[in-house]
Protein backbone atom coordinates (compact mmCIF):
# COMPACT_ATOMS: atom_id res chain seq x y z
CA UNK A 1 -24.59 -14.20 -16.30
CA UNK A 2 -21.21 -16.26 -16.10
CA UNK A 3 -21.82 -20.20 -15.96
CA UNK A 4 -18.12 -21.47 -15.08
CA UNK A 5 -17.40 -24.63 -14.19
CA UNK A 6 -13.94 -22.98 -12.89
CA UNK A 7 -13.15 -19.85 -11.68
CA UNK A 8 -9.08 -18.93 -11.62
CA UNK A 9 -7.91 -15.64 -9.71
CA UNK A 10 -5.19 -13.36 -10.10
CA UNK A 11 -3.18 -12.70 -6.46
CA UNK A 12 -1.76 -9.28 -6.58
CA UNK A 13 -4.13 -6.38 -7.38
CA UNK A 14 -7.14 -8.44 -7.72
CA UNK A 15 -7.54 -10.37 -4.19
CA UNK A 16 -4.14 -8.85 -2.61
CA UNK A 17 -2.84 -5.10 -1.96
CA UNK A 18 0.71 -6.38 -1.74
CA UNK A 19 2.02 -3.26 -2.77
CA UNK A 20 3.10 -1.88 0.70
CA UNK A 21 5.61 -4.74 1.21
CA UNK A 22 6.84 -4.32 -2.45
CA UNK A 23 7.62 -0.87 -1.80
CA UNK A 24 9.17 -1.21 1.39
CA UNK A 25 11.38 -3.86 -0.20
CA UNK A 26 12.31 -1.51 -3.06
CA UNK A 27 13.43 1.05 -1.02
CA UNK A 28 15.29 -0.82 1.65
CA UNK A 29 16.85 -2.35 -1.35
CA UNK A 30 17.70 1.73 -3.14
CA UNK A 31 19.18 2.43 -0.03
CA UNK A 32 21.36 -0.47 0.57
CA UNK A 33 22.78 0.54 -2.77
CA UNK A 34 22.80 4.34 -1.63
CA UNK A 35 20.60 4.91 -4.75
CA UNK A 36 17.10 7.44 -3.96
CA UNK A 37 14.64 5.30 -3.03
CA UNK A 38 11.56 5.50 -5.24
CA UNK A 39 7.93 5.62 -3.17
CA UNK A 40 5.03 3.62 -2.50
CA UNK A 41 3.27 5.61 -5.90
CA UNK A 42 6.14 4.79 -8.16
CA UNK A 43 5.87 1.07 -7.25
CA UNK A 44 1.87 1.06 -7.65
CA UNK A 45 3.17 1.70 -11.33
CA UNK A 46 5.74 -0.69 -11.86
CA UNK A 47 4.48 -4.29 -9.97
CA UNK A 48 2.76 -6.30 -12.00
CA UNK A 49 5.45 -8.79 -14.01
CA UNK A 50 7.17 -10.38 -11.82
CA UNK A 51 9.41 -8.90 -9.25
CA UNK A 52 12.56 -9.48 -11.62
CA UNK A 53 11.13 -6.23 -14.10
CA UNK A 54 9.98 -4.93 -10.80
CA UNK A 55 13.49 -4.39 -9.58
CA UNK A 56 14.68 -3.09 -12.84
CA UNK A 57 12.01 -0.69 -12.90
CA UNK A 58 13.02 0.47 -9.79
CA UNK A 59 17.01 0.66 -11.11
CA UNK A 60 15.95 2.47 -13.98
CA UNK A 61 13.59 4.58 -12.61
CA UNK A 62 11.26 3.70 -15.90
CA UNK A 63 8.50 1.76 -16.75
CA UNK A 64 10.58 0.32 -20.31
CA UNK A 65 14.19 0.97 -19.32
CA UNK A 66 16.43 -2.09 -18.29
CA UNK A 67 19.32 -1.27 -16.24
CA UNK A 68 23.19 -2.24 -16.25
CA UNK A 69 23.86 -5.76 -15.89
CA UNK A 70 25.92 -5.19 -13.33
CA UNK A 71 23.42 -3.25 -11.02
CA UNK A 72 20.87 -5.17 -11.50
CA UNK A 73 22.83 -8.55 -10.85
CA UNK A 74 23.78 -6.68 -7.06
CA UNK A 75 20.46 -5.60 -6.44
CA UNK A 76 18.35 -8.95 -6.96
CA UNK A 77 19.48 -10.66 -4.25
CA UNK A 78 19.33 -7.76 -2.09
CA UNK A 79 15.23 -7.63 -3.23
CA UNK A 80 15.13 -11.50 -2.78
CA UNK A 81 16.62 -11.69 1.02
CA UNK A 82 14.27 -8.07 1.85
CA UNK A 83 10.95 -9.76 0.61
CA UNK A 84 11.52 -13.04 1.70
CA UNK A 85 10.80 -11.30 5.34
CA UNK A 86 8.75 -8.83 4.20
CA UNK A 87 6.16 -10.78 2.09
CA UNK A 88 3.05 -10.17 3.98
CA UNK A 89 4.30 -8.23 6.44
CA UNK A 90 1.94 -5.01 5.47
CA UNK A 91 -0.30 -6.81 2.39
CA UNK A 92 -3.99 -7.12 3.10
CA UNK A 93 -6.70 -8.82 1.20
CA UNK A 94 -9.16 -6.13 -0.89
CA UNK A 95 -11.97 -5.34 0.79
CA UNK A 96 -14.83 -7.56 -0.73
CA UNK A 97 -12.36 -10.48 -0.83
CA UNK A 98 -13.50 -13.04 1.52
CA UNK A 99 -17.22 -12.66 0.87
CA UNK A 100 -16.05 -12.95 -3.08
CA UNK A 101 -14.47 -16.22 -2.11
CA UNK A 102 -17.08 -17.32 0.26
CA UNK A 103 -19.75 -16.63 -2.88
CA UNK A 104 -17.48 -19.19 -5.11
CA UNK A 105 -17.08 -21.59 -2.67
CA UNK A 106 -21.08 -21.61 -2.46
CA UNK A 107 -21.14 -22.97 -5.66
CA UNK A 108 -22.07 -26.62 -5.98
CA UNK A 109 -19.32 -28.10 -7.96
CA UNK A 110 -17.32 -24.82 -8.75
CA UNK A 111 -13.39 -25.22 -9.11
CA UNK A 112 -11.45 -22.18 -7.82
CA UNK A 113 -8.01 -22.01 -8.18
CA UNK A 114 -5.14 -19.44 -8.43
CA UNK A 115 -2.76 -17.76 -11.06
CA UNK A 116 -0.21 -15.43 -10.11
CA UNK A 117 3.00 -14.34 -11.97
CA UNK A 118 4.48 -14.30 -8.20
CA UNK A 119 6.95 -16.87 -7.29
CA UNK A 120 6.05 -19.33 -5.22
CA UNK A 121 8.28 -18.96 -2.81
CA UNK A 122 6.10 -15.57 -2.20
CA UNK A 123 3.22 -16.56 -2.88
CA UNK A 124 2.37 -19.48 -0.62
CA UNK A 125 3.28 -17.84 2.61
CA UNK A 126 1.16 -14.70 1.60
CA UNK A 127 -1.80 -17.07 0.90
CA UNK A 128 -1.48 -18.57 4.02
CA UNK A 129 -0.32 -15.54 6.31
CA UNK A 130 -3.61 -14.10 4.75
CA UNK A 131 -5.89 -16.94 5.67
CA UNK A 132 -6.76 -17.95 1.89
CA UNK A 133 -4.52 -20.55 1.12
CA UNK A 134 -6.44 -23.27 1.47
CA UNK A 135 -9.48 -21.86 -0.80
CA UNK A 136 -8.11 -22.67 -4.22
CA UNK A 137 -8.07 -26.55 -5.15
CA UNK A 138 -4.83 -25.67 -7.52
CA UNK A 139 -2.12 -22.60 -7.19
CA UNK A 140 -0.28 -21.90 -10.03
CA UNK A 141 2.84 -19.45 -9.65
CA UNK A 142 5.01 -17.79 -12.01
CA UNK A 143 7.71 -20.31 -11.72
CA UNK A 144 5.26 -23.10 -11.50
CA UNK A 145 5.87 -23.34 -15.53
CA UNK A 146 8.18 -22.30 -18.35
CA UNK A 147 5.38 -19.35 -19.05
CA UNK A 148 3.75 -17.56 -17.46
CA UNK A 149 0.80 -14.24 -17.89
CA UNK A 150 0.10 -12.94 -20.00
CA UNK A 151 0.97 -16.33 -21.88
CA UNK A 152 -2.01 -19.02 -22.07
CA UNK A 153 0.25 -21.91 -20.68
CA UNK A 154 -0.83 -21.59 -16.86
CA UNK A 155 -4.20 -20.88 -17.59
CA UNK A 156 -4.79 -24.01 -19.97
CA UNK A 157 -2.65 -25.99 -17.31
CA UNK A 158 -5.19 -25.34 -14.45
CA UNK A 159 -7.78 -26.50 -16.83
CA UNK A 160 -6.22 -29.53 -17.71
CA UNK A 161 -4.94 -30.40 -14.19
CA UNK A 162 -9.04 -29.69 -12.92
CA UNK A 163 -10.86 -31.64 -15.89
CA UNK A 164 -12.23 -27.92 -17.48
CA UNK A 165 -12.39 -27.14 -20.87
CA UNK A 166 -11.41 -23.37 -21.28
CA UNK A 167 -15.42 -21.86 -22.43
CA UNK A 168 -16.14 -23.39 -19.38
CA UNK A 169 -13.91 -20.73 -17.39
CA UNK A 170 -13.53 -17.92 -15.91
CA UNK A 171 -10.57 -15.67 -15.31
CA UNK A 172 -11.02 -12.77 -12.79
CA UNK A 173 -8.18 -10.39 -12.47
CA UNK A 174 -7.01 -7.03 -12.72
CA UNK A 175 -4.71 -6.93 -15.43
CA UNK A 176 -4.03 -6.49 -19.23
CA UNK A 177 -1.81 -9.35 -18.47
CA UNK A 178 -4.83 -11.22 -17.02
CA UNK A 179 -7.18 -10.29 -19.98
CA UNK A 180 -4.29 -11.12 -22.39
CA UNK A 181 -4.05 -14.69 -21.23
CA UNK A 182 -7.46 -14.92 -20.90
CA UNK A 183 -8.37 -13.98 -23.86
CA UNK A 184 -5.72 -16.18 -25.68
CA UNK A 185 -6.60 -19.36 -23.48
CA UNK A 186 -10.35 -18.64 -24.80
CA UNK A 187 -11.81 -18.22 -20.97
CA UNK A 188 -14.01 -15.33 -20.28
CA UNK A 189 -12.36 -12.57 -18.10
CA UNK A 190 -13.48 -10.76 -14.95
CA UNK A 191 -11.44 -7.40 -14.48
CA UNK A 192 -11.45 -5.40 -10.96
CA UNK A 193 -11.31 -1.45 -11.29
CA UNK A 194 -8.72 -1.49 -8.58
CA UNK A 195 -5.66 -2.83 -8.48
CA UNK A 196 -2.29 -2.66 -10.64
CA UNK A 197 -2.45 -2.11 -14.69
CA UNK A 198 0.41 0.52 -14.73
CA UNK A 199 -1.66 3.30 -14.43
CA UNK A 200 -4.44 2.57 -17.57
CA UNK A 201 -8.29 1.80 -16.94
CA UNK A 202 -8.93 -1.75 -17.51
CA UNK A 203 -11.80 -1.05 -19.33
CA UNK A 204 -9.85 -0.28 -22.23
CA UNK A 205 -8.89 -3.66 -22.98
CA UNK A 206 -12.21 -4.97 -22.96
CA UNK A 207 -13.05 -7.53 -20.32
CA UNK A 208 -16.31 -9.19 -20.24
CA UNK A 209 -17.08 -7.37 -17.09
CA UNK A 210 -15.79 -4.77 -14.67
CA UNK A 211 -16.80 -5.01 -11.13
CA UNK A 212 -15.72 -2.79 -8.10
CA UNK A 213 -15.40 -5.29 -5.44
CA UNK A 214 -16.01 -9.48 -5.46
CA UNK A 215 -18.66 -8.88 -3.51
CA UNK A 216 -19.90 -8.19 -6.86
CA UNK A 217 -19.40 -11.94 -8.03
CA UNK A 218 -23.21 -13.16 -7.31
CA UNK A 219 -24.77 -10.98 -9.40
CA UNK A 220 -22.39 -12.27 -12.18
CA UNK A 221 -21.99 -15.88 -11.46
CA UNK A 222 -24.34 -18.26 -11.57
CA UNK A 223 -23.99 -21.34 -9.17
């Protein structure tokens, strides 16, 4: 059994399928610049870092590939404007989500907060259009500090802004960028079987657990 004192919570793939609206976004964005668009599938691939390396993903149609300068400085603000009003448009929370959070929130003296590589210019309104914004006692975004997953920094930030030490923590994501930081901020790390790690099984980075849904969280945690 886990004994946090706080619990910090990836946003895309682990409590959000945000992938629809990333998609749609992509392709709107492929066809403005009369390029094939690239599918739903493709994207489930690619998200994951950021929506900068998403949209040169998309360019290149490659995982690794960057693409010319020049494309890519036409096509950014086309993404920016397209998911700006098309953040949460056709997201939804992972089934198991809410009575995940409701568990956590159970917990006498339990700190929850959030860490997300998404802007937060994105990720705020999702939070809130999704009814979970107010759950986490700190948000930390990918432009919230110079670094961001799988670097340490926003990790050992939450701690320090919530009075933690990092063995007291836990990290629940979906990730090798979530086990990455975890592991190098020295919390323990949560992985979901779902959600976005470019196509590999979690499990073969080694998480402390793997759970199917956060429904699964009380027979991990203990309050």
């Amino acid at each position: 059994m886990f004994k946090p004192k706080m619990v910090l919570i990836d946003v895309d793939g682990t409590l959000v399928d945000s992938v629809p609206d990333l998609a749609f976004c992509v392709d709107e964005m492929m066809q403005q610049l009369d390029m094939p668009v690239r599918g739903e599938t493709a994207v489930r691939q690619w998200v994951g870092n950021g929506v900068q390396r998403l949209v040169e993903r998309a360019l290149a149609n490659d995982m690794d590939a960057h693409p010319d300068a020049g494309a890519f400085a036409q096509a950014m603000p086309i993404f920016m404007g397209l998911y700006a009003e098309n953040t949460s448009k056709r997201s939804r929370l992972y089934d198991g989500v809410l009575e995940g959070l409701d568990f956590l929130h159970s917990c006498k003296g339990l700190k929850i907060g959030c860490v997300t590589n998404k802007a937060a210019q994105f990720t705020h309104p999702l939070l809130k259009d999704l009814g979970i914004f107010d759950r986490f006692e700190i948000i930390i975004s990918g432009d919230t500090l110079p670094e961001k997953k799988p670097h340490p920094l926003p990790l050992l930030h939450a701690a320090e802004m919530l009075g933690v030490t990092p063995a007291e923590s836990v990290m629940i994501g979906d990730s090798k960028s979530d086990v990455k930081a975890a592991r190098a901020a020295g919390f323990q790390i949560i992985c979901m079987t779902y959600g976005y790690n470019h196509g590999e099984d979690i499990r073969h980075y080694e998480p402390d657990a793997v759970i199917d849904s956060m429904r699964e969280l009380s027979n991990l945690i203990s309050c």
